[in-house]
C-alpha atoms as a PDB file:
ATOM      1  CA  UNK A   1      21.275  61.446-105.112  1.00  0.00           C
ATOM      2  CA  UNK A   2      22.586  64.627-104.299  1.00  0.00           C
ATOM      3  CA  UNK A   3      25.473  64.898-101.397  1.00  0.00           C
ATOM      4  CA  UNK A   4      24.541  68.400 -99.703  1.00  0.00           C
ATOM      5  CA  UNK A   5      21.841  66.322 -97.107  1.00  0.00           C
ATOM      6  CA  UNK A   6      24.662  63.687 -95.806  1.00  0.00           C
ATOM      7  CA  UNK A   7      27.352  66.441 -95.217  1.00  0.00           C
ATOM      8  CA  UNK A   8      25.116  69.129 -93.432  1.00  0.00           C
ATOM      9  CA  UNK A   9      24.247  65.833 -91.501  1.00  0.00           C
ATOM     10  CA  UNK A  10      27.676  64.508 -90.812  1.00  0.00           C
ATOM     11  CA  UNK A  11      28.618  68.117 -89.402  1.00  0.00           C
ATOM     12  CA  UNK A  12      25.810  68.574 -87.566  1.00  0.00           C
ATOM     13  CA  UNK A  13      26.886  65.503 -85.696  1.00  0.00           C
ATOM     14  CA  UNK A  14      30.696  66.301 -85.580  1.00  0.00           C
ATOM     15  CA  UNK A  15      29.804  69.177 -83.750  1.00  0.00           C
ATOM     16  CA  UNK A  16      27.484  67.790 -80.947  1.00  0.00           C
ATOM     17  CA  UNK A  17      29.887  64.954 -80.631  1.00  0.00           C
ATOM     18  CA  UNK A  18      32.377  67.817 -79.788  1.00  0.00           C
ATOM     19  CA  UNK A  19      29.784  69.290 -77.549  1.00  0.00           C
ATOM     20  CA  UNK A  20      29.210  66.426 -75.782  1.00  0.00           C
ATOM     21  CA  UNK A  21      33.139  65.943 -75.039  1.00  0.00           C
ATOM     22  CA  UNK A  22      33.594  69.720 -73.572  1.00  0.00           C
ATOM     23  CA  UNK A  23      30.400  69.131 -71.487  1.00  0.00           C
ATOM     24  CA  UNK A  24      32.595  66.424 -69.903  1.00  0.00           C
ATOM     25  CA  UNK A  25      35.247  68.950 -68.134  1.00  0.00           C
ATOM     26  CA  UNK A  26      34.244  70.201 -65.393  1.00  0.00           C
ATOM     27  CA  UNK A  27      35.342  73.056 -63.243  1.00  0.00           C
ATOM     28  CA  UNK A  28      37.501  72.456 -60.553  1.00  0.00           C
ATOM     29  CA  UNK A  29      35.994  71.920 -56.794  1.00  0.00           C
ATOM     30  CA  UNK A  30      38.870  74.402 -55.424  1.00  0.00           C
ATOM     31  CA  UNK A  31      40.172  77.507 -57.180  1.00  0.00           C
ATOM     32  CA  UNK A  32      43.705  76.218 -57.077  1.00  0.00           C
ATOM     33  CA  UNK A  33      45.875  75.244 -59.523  1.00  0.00           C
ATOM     34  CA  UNK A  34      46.700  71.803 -57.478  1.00  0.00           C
ATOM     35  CA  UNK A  35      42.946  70.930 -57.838  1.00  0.00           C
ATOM     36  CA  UNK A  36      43.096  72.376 -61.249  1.00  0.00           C
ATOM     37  CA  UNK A  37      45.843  69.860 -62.053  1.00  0.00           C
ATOM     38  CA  UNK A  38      43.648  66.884 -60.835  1.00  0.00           C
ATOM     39  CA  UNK A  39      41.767  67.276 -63.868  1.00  0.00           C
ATOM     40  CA  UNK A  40      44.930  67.377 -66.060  1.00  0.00           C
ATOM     41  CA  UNK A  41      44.210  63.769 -67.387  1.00  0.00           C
ATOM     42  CA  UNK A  42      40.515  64.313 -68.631  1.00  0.00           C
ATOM     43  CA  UNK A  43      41.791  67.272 -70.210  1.00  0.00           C
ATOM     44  CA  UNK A  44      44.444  65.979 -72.237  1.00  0.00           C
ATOM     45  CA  UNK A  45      42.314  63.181 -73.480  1.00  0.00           C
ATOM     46  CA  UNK A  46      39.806  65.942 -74.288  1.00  0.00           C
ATOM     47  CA  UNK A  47      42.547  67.679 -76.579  1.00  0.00           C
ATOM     48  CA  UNK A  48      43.740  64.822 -78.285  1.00  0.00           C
ATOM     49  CA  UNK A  49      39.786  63.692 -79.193  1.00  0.00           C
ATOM     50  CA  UNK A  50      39.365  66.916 -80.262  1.00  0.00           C
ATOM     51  CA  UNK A  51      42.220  66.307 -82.905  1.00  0.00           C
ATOM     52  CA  UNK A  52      41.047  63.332 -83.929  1.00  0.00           C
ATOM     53  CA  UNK A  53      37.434  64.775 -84.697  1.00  0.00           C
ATOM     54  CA  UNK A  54      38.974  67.771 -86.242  1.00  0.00           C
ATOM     55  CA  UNK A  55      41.177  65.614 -88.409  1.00  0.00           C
ATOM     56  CA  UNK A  56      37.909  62.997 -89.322  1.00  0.00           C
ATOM     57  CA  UNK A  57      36.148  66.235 -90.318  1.00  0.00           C
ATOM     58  CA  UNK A  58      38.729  67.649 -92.514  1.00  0.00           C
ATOM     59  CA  UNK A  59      39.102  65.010 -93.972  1.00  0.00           C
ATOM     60  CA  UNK A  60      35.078  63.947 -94.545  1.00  0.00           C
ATOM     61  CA  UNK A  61      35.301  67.791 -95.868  1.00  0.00           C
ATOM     62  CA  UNK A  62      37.443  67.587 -98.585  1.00  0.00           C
ATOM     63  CA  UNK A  63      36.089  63.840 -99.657  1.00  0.00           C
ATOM     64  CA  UNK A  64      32.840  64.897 -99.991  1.00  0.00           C
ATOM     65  CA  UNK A  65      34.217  67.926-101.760  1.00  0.00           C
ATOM     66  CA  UNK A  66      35.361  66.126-104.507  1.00  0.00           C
ATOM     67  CA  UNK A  67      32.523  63.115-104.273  1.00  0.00           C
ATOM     68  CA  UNK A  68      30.146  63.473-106.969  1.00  0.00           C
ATOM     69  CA  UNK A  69      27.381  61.470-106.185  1.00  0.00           C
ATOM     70  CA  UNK A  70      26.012  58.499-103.367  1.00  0.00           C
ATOM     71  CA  UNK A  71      24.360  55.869-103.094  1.00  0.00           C
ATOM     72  CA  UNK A  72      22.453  54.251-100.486  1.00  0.00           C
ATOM     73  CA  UNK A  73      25.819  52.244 -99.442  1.00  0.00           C
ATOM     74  CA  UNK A  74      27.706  55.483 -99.184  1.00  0.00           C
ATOM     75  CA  UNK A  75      24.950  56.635 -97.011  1.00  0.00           C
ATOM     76  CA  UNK A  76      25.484  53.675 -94.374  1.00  0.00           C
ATOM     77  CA  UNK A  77      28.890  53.694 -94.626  1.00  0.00           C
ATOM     78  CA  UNK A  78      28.486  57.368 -93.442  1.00  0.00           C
ATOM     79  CA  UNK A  79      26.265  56.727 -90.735  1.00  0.00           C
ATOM     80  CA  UNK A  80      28.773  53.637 -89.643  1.00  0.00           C
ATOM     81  CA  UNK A  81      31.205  55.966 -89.774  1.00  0.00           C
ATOM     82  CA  UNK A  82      29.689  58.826 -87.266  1.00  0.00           C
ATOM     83  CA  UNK A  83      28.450  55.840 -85.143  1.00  0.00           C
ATOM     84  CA  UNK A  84      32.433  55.548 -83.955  1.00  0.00           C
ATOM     85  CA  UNK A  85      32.652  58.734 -83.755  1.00  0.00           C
ATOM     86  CA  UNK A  86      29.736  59.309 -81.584  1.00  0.00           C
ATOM     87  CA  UNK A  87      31.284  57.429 -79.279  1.00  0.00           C
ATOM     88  CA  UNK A  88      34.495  58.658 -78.647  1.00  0.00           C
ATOM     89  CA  UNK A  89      32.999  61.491 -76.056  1.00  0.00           C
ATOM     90  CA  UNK A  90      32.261  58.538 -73.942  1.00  0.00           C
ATOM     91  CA  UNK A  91      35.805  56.570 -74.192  1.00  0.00           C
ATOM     92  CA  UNK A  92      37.249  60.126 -73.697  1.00  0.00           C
ATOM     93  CA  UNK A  93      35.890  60.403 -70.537  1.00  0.00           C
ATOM     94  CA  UNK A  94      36.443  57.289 -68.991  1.00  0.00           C
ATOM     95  CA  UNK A  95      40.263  57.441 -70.132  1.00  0.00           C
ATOM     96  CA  UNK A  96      40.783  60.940 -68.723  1.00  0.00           C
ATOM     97  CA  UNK A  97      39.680  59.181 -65.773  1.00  0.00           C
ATOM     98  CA  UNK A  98      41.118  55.598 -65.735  1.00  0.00           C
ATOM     99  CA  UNK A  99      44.088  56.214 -68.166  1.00  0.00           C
ATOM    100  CA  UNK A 100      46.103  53.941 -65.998  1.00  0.00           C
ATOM    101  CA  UNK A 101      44.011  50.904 -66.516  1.00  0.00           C
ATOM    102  CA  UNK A 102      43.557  48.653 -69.394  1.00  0.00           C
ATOM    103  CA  UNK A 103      40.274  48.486 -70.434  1.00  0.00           C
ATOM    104  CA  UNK A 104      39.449  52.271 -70.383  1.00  0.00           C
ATOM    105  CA  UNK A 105      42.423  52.939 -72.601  1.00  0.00           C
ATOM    106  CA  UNK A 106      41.725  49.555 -75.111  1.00  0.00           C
ATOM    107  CA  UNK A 107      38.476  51.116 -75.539  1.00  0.00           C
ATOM    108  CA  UNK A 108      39.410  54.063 -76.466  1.00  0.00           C
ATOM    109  CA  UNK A 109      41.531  52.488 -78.676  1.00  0.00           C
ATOM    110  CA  UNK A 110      39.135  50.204 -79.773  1.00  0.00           C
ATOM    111  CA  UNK A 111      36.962  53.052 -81.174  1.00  0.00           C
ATOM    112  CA  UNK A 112      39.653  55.052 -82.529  1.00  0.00           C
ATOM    113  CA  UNK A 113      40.547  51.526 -84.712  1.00  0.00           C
ATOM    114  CA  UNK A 114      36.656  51.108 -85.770  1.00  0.00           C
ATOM    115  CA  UNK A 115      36.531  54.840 -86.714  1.00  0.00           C
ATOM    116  CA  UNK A 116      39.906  54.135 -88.825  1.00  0.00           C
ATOM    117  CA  UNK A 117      38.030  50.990 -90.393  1.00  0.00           C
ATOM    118  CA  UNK A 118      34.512  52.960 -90.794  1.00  0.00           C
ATOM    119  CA  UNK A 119      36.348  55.555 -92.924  1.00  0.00           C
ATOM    120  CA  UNK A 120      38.370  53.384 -94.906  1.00  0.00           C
ATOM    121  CA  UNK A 121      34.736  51.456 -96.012  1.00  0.00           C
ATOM    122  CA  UNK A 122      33.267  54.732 -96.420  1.00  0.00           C
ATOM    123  CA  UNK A 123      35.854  55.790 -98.735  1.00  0.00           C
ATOM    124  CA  UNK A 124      36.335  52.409-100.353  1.00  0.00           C
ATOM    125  CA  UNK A 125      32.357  52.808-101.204  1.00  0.00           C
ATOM    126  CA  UNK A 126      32.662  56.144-102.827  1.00  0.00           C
ATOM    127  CA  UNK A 127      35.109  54.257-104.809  1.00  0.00           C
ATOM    128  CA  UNK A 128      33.205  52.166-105.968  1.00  0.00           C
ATOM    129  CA  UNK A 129      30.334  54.313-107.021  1.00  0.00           C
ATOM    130  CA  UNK A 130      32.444  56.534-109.451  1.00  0.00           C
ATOM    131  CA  UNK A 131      34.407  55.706-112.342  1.00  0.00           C
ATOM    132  CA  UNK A 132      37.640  54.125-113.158  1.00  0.00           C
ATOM    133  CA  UNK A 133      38.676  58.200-114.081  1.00  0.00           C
ATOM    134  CA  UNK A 134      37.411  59.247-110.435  1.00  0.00           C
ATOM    135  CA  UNK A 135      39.910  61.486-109.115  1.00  0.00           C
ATOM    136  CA  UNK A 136      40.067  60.323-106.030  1.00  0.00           C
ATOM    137  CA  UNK A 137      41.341  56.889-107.068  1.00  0.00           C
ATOM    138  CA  UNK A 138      44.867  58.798-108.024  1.00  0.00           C
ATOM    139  CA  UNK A 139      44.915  60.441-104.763  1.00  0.00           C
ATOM    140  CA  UNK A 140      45.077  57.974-102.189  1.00  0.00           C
ATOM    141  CA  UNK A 141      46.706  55.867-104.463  1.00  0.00           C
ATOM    142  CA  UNK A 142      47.462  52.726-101.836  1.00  0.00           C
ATOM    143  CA  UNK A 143      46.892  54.727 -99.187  1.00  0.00           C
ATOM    144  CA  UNK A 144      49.634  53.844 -97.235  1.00  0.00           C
ATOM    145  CA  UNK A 145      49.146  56.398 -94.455  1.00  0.00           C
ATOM    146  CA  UNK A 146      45.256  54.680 -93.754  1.00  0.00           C
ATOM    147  CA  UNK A 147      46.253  51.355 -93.719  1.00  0.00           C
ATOM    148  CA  UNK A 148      49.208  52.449 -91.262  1.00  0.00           C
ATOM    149  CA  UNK A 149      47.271  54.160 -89.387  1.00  0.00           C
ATOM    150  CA  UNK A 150      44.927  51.222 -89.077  1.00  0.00           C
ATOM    151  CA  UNK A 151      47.746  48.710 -87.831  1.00  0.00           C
ATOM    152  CA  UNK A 152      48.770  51.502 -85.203  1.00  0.00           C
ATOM    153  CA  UNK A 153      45.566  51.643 -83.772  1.00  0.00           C
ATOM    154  CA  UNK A 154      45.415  47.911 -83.500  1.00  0.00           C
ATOM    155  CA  UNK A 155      49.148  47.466 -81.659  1.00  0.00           C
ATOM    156  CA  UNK A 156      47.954  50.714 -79.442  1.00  0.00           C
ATOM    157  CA  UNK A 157      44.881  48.320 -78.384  1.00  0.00           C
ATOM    158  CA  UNK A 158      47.103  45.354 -77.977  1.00  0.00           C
ATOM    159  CA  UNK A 159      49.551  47.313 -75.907  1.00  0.00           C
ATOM    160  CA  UNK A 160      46.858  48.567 -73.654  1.00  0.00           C
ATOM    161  CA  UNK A 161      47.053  45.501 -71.666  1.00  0.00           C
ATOM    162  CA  UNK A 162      50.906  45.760 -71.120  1.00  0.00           C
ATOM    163  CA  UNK A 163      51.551  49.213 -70.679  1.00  0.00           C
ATOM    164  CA  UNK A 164      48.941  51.932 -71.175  1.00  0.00           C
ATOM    165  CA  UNK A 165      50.975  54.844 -71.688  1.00  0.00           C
ATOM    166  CA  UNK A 166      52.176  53.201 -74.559  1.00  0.00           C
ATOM    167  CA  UNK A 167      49.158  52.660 -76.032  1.00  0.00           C
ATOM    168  CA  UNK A 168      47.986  56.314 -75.650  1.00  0.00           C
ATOM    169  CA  UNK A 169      51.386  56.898 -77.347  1.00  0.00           C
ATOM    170  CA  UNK A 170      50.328  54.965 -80.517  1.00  0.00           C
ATOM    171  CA  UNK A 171      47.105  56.997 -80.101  1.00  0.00           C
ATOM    172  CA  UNK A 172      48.981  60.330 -79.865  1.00  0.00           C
ATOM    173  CA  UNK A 173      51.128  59.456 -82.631  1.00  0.00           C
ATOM    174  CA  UNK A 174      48.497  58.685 -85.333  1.00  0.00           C
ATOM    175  CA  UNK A 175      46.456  61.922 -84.717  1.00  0.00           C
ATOM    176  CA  UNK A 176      49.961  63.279 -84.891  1.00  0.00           C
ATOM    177  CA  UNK A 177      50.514  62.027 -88.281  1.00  0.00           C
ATOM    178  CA  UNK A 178      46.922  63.160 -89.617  1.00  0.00           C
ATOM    179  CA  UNK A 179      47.193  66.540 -87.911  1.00  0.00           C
ATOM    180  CA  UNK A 180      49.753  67.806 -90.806  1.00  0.00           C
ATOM    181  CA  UNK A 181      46.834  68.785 -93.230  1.00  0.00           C
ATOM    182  CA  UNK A 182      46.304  65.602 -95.853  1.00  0.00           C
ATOM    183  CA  UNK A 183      47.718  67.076 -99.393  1.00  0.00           C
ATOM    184  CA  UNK A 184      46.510  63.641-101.511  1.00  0.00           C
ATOM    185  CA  UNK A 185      43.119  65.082-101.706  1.00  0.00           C
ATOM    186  CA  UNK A 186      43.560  68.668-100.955  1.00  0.00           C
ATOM    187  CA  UNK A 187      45.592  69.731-104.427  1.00  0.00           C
ATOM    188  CA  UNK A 188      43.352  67.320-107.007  1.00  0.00           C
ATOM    189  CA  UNK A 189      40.284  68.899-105.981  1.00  0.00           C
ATOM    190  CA  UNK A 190      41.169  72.702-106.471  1.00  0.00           C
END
């Protein structure tokens, strides 16, 4: 099975995920930079979603580059995978406008963690349907930065119902890490 279909799918959904985010801002009610300010919060969470998709997306790009072939599993995991990330336009919204309150901000976090989790299966299942000489095994060796990545997003959820800026930090601090482009994959597959 060939892997042109599930990528031209996956972006295809990346980008009306991202569509769906910016339909979320809205223009202010006064032309003021005071009410322009009020919306401050919903933009920020916009930015740092936007990150996150960006980063899921580079990163789905150069896997895929350097996959070879899938399987039905790789195809669910996939799909499991964008089902996260089709929901983070709606946890974006509701912590731009509750970021102050626990459950918003644990769901948002709770995504962000199942996205983490989706892409580590998804990855794990490519994996598993190449070869011991698959490149790819070399490259994320351990992969130390996932799994800590993983365990951030589940102490930013915890958190969330102590202190919610916090949380967001942990948030802010893993797309952070996965912003500076990911080099494992990037130099095996040129």
């Amino acid at each position: 099975m060939t892997k042109n279909r599930l990528e031209a799918f996956s972006d295809g959904v990346l980008a009306i995920v991202i569509t769906i985010m910016v339909l979320e801002l809205k223009v202010p009610e006064e032309p003021t930079f005071e009410s322009l300010l009020k919306g401050l919060p919903l933009f920020l969470s916009y930015i740092i979603s936007f990150i996150y998709i960006g980063i899921y997306w580079n990163n789905h790009h150069h896997l895929f580059h350097i996959t070879q072939k899938v399987n039905g599993k790789i195809l669910w995991s996939n799909l499991h995978l964008l089902f996260w990330l089709s929901l983070i336009p709606f946890t974006t919204a509701w912590l731009g406008e509750s970021y102050s309150h626990s459950a918003p901000v644990s769901a948002y976090g709770f995504v962000l963690l199942m996205s983490s989790i989706a892409y580590n299966i998804l990855q794990h299942n490519i994996l598993k349907n190449h070869d011991e000489k698959f490149i790819l095994r070399n490259a994320i060796g351990k992969d130390f930065k996932g799994k800590a990545s993983i365990l951030l997003n589940i102490i930013g959820v915890g958190v969330s119902f102590i202190n919610t800026y916090i949380a967001i930090a942990a948030f802010v601090i893993v797309a952070a890490w996965w912003l500076v482009p990911e080099q494992r994959i990037e130099k095996i597959s040129e």
